[in-house]
PDB file of N, CA and C in Angstrom:
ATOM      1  N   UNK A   1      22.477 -26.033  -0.089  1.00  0.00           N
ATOM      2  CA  UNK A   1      22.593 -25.073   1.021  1.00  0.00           C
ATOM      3  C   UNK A   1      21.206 -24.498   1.299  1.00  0.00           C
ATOM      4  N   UNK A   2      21.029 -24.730   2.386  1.00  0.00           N
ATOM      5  CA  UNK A   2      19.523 -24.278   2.720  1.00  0.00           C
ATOM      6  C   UNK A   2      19.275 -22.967   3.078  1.00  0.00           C
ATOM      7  N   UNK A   3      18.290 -22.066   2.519  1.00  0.00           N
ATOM      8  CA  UNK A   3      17.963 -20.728   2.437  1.00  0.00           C
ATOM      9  C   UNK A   3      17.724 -20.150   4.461  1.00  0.00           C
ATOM     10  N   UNK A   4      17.608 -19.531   5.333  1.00  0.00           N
ATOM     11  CA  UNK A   4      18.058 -19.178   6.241  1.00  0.00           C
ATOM     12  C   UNK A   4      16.938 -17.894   6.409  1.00  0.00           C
ATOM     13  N   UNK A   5      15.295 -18.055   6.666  1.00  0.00           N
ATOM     14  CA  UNK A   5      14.348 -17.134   6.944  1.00  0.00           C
ATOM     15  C   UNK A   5      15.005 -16.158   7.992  1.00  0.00           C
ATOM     16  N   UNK A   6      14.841 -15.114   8.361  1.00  0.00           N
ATOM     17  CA  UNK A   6      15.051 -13.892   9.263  1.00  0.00           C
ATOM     18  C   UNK A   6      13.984 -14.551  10.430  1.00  0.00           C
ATOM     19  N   UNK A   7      14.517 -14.329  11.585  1.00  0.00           N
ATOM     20  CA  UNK A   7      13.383 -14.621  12.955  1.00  0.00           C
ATOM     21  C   UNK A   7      13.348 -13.389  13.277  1.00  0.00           C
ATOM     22  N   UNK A   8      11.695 -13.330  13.536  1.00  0.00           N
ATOM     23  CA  UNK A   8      11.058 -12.307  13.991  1.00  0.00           C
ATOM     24  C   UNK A   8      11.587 -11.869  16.011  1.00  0.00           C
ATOM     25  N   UNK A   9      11.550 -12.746  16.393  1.00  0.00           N
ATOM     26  CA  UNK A   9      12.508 -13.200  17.552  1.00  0.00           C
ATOM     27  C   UNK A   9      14.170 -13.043  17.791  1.00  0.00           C
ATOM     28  N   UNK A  10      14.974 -12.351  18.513  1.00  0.00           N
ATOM     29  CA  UNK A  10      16.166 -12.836  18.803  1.00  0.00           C
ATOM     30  C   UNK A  10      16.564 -12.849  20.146  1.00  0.00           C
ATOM     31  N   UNK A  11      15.658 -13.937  20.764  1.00  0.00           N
ATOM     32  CA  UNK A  11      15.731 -14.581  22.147  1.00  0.00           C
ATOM     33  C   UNK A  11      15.512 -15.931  21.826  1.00  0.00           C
ATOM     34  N   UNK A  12      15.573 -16.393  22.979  1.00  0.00           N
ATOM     35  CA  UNK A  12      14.924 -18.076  22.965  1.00  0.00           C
ATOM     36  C   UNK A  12      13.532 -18.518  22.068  1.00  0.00           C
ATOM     37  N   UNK A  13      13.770 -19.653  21.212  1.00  0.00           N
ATOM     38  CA  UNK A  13      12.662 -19.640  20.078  1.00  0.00           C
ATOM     39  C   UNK A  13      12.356 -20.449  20.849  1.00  0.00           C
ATOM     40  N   UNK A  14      10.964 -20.822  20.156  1.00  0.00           N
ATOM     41  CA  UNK A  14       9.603 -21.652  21.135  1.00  0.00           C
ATOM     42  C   UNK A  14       9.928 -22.627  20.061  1.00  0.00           C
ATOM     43  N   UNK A  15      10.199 -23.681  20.905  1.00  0.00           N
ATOM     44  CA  UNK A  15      10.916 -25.083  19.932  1.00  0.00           C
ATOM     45  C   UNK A  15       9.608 -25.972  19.860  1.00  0.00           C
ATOM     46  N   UNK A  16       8.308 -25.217  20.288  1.00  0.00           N
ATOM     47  CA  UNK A  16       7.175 -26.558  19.709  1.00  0.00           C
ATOM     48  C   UNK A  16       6.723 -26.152  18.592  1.00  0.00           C
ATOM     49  N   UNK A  17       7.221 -24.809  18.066  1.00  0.00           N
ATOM     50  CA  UNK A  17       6.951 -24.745  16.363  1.00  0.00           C
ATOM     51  C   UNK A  17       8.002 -24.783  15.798  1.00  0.00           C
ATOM     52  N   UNK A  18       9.291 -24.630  16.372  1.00  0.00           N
ATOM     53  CA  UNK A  18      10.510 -25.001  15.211  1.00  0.00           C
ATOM     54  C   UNK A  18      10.621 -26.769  14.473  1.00  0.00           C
ATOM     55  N   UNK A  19      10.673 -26.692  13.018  1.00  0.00           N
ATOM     56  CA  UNK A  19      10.775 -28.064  12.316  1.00  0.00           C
ATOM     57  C   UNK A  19      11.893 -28.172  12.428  1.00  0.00           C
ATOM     58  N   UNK A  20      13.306 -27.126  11.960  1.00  0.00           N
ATOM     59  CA  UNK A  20      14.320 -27.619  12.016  1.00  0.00           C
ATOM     60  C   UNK A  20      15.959 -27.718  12.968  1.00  0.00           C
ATOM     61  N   UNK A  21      15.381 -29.095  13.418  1.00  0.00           N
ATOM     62  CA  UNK A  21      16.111 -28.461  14.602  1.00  0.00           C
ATOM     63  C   UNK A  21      17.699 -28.540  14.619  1.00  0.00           C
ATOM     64  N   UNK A  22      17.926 -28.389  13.542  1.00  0.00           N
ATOM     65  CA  UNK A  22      19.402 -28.546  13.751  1.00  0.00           C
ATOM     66  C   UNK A  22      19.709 -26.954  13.415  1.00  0.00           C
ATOM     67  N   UNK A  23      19.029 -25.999  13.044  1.00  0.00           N
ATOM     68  CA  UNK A  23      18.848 -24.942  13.388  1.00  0.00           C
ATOM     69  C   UNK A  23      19.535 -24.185  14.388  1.00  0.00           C
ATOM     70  N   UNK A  24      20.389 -22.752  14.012  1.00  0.00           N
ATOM     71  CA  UNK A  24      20.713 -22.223  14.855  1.00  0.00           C
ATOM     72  C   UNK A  24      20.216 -21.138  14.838  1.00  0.00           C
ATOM     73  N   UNK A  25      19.684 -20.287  16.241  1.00  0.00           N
ATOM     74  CA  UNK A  25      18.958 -18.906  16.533  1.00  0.00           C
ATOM     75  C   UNK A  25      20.184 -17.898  17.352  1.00  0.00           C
ATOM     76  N   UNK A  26      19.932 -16.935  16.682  1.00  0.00           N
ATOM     77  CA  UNK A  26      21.343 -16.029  17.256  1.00  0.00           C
ATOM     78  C   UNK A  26      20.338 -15.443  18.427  1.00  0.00           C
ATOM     79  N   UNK A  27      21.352 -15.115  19.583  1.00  0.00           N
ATOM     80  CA  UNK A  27      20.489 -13.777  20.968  1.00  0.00           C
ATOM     81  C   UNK A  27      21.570 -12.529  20.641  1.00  0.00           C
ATOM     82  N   UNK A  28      20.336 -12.165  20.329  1.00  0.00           N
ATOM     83  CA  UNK A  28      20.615 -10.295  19.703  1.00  0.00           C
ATOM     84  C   UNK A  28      21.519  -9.845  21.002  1.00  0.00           C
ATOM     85  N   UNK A  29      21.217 -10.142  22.053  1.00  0.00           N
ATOM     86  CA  UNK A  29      21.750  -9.240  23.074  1.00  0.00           C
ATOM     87  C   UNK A  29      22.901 -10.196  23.715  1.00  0.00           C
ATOM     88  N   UNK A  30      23.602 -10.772  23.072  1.00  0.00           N
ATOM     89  CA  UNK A  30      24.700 -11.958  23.310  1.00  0.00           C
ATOM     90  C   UNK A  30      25.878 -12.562  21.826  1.00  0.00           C
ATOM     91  N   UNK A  31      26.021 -12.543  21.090  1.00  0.00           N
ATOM     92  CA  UNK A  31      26.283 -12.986  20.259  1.00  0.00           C
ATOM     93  C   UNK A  31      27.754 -13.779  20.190  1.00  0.00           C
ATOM     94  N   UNK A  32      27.947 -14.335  21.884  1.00  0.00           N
ATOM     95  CA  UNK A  32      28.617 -15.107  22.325  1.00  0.00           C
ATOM     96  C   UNK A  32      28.014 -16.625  22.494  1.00  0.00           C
ATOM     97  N   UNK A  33      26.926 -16.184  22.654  1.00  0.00           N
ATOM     98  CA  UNK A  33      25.881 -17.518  22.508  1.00  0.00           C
ATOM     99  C   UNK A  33      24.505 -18.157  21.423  1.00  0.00           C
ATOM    100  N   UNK A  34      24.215 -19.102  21.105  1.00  0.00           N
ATOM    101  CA  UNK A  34      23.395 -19.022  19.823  1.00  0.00           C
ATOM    102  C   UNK A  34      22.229 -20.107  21.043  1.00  0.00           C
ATOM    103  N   UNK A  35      20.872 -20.435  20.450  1.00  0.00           N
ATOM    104  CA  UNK A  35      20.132 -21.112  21.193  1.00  0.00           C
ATOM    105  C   UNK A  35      19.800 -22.372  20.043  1.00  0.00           C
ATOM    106  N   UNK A  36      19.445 -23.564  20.209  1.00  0.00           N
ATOM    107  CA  UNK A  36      19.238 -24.936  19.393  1.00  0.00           C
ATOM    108  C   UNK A  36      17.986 -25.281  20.144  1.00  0.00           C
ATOM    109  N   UNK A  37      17.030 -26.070  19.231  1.00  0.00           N
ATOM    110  CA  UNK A  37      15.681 -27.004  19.664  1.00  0.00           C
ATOM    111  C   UNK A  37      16.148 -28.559  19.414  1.00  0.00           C
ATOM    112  N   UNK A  38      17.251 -29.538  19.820  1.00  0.00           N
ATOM    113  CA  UNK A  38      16.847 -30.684  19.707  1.00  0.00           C
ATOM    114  C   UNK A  38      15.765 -31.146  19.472  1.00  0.00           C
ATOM    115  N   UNK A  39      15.201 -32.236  18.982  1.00  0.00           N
ATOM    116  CA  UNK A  39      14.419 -32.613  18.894  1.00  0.00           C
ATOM    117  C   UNK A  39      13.327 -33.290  19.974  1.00  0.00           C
ATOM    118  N   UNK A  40      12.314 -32.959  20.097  1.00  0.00           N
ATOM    119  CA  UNK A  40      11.295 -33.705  21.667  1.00  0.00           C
ATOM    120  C   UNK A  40      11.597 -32.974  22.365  1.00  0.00           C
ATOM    121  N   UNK A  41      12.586 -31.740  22.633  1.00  0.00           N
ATOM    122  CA  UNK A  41      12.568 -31.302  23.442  1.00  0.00           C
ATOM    123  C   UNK A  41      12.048 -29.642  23.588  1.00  0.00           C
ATOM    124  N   UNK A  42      11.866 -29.353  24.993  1.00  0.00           N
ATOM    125  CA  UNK A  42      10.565 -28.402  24.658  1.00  0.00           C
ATOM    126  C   UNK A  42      11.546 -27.010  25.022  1.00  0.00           C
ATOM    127  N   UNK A  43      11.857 -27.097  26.290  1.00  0.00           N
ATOM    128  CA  UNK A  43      12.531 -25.837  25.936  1.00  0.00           C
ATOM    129  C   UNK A  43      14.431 -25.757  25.166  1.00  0.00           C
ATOM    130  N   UNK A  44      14.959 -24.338  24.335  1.00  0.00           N
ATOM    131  CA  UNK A  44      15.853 -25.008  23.829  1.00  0.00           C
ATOM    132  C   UNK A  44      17.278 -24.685  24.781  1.00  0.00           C
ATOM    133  N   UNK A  45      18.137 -25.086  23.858  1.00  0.00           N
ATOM    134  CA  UNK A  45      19.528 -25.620  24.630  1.00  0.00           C
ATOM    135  C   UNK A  45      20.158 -24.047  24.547  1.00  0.00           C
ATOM    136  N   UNK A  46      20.813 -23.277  25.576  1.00  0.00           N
ATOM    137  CA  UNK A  46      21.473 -22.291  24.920  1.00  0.00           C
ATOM    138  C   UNK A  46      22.956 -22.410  25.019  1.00  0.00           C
ATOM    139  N   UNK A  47      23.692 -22.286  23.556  1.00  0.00           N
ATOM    140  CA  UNK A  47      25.092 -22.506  23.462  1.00  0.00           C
ATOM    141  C   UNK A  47      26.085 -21.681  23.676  1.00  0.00           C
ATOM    142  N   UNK A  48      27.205 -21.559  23.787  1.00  0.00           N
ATOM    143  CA  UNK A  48      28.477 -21.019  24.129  1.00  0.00           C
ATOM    144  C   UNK A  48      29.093 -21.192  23.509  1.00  0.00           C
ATOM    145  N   UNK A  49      29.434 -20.290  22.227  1.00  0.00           N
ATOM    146  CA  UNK A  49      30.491 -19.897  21.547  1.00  0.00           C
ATOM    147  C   UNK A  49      32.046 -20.239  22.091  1.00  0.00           C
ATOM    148  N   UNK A  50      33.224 -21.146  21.171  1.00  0.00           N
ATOM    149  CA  UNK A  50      34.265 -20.902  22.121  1.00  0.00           C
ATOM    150  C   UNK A  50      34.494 -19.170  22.337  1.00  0.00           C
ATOM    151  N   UNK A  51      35.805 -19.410  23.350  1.00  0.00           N
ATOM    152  CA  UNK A  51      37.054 -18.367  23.668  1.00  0.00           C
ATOM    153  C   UNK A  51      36.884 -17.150  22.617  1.00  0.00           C
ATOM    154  N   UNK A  52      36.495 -16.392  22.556  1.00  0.00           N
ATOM    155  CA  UNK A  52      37.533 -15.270  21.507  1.00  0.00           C
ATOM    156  C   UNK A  52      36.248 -16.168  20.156  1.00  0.00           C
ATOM    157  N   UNK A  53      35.243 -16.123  20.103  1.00  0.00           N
ATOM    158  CA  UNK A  53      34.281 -16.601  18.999  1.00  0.00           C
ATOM    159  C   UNK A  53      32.768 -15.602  19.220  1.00  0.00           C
ATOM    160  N   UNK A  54      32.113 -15.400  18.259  1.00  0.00           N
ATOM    161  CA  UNK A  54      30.801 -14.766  18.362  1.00  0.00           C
ATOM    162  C   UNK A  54      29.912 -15.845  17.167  1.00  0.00           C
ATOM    163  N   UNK A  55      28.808 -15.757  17.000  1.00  0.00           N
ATOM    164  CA  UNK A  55      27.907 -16.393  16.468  1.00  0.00           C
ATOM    165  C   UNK A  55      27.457 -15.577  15.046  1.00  0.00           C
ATOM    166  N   UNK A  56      27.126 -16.223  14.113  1.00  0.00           N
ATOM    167  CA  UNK A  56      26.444 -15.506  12.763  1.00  0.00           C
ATOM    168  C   UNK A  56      26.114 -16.092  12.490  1.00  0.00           C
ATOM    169  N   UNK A  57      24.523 -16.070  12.192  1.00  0.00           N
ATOM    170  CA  UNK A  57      23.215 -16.722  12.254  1.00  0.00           C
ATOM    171  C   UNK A  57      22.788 -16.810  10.722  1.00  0.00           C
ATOM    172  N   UNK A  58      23.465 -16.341   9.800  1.00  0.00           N
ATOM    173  CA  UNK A  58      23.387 -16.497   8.335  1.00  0.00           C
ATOM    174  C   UNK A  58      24.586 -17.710   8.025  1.00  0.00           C
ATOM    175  N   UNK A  59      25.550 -17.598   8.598  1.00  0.00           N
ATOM    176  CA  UNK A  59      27.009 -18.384   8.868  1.00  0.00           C
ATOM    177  C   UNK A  59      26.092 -19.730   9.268  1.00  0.00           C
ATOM    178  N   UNK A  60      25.317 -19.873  10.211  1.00  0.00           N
ATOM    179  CA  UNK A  60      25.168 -20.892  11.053  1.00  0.00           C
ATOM    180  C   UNK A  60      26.279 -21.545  12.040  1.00  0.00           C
ATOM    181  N   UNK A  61      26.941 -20.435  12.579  1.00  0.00           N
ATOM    182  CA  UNK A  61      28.071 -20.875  12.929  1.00  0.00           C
ATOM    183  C   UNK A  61      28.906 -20.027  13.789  1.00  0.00           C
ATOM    184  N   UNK A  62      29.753 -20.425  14.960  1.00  0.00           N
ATOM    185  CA  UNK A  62      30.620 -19.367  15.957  1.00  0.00           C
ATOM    186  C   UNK A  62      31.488 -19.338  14.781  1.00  0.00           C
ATOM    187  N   UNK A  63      31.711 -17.601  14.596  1.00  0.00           N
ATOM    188  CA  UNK A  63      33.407 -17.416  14.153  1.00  0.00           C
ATOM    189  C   UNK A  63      34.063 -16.531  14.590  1.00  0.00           C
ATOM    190  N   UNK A  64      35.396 -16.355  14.808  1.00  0.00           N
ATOM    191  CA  UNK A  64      36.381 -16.027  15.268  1.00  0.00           C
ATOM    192  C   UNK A  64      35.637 -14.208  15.376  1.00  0.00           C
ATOM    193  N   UNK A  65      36.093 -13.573  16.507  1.00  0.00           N
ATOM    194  CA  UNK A  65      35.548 -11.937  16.807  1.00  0.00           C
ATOM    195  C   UNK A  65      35.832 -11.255  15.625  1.00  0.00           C
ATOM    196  N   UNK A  66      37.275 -11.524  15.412  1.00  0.00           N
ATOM    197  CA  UNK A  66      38.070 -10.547  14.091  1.00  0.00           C
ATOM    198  C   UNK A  66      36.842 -10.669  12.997  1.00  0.00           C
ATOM    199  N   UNK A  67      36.063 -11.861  12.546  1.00  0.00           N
ATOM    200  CA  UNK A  67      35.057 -12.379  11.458  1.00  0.00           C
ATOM    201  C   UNK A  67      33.746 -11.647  11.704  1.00  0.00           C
ATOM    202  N   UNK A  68      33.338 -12.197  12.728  1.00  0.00           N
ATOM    203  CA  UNK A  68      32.355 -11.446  13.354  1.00  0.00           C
ATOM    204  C   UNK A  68      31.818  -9.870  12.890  1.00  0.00           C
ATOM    205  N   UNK A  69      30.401  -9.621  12.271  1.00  0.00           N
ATOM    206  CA  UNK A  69      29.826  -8.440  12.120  1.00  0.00           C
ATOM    207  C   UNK A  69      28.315  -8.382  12.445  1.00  0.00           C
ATOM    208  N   UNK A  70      27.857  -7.471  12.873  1.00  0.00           N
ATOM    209  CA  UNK A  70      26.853  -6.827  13.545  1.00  0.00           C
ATOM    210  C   UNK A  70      25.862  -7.156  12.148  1.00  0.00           C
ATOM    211  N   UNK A  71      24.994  -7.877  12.113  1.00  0.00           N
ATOM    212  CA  UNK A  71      24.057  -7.767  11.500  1.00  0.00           C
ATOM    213  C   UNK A  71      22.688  -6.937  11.859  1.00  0.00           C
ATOM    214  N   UNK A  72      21.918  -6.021  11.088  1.00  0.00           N
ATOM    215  CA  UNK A  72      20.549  -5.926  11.336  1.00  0.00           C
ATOM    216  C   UNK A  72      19.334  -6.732  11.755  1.00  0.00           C
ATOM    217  N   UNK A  73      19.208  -6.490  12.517  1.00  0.00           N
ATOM    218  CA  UNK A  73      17.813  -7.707  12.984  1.00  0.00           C
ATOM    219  C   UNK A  73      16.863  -7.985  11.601  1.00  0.00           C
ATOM    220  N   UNK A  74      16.115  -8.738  11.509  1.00  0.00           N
ATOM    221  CA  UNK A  74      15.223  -8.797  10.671  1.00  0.00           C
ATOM    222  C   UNK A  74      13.883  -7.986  11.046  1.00  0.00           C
ATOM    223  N   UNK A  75      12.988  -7.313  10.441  1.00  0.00           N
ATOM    224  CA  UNK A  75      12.144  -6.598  10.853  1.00  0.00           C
ATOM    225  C   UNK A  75      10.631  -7.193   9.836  1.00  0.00           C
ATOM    226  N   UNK A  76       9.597  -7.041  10.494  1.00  0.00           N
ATOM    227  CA  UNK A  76       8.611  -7.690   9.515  1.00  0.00           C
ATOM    228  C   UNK A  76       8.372  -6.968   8.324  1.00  0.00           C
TER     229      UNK A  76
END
C-alpha cells in the first residue's frame, strides 16, 4: 500500500511534474469531484464522483456521503 504525501495544492495539479499518474488529487472546494494526470497528457482529467458519493484522497477513492469526512488540508 503506497504511502499518500499531503498536496500543497487542492486544485488542478500540474501533471508535467506528477510521476504517478494513477494518482488521485482531491478539489478542496468540490469533493464531488477528484482530478487524474494520465499519462502524456498535459492538462489533467477532472472526475465525477457517482450519485450520492464524495471523494477521500487518503481513501483514493469516491465513497458513499454517509462515509465521507472533511479532512484538513495539508499545510507546509
Amino acid at each position: 500500500q503506497q504511502r499518500y504525501h499531503g498536496q500543497d495544492i487542492y486544485a488542478e495539479p500540474e501533471c508535467s511534474i506528477v510521476t504517478d499518474h494513477s494518482r488521485m488529487f482531491r478539489d478542496i472546494s468540490d469533493p464531488t469531484h477528484y482530478w487524474i494526470c494520465p499519462e502524456g497528457q498535459e492538462k489533467a482529467d477532472y472526475i465525477q464522483c457517482p450519485d450520492n458519493y464524495a471523494f477521500m484522497e487518503k481513501e483514493q477513492k469516491c465513497v458513499i456521503w454517509e462515509e465521507w469526512k472533511w479532512v484538513e488540508p495539508y499545510t507546509k
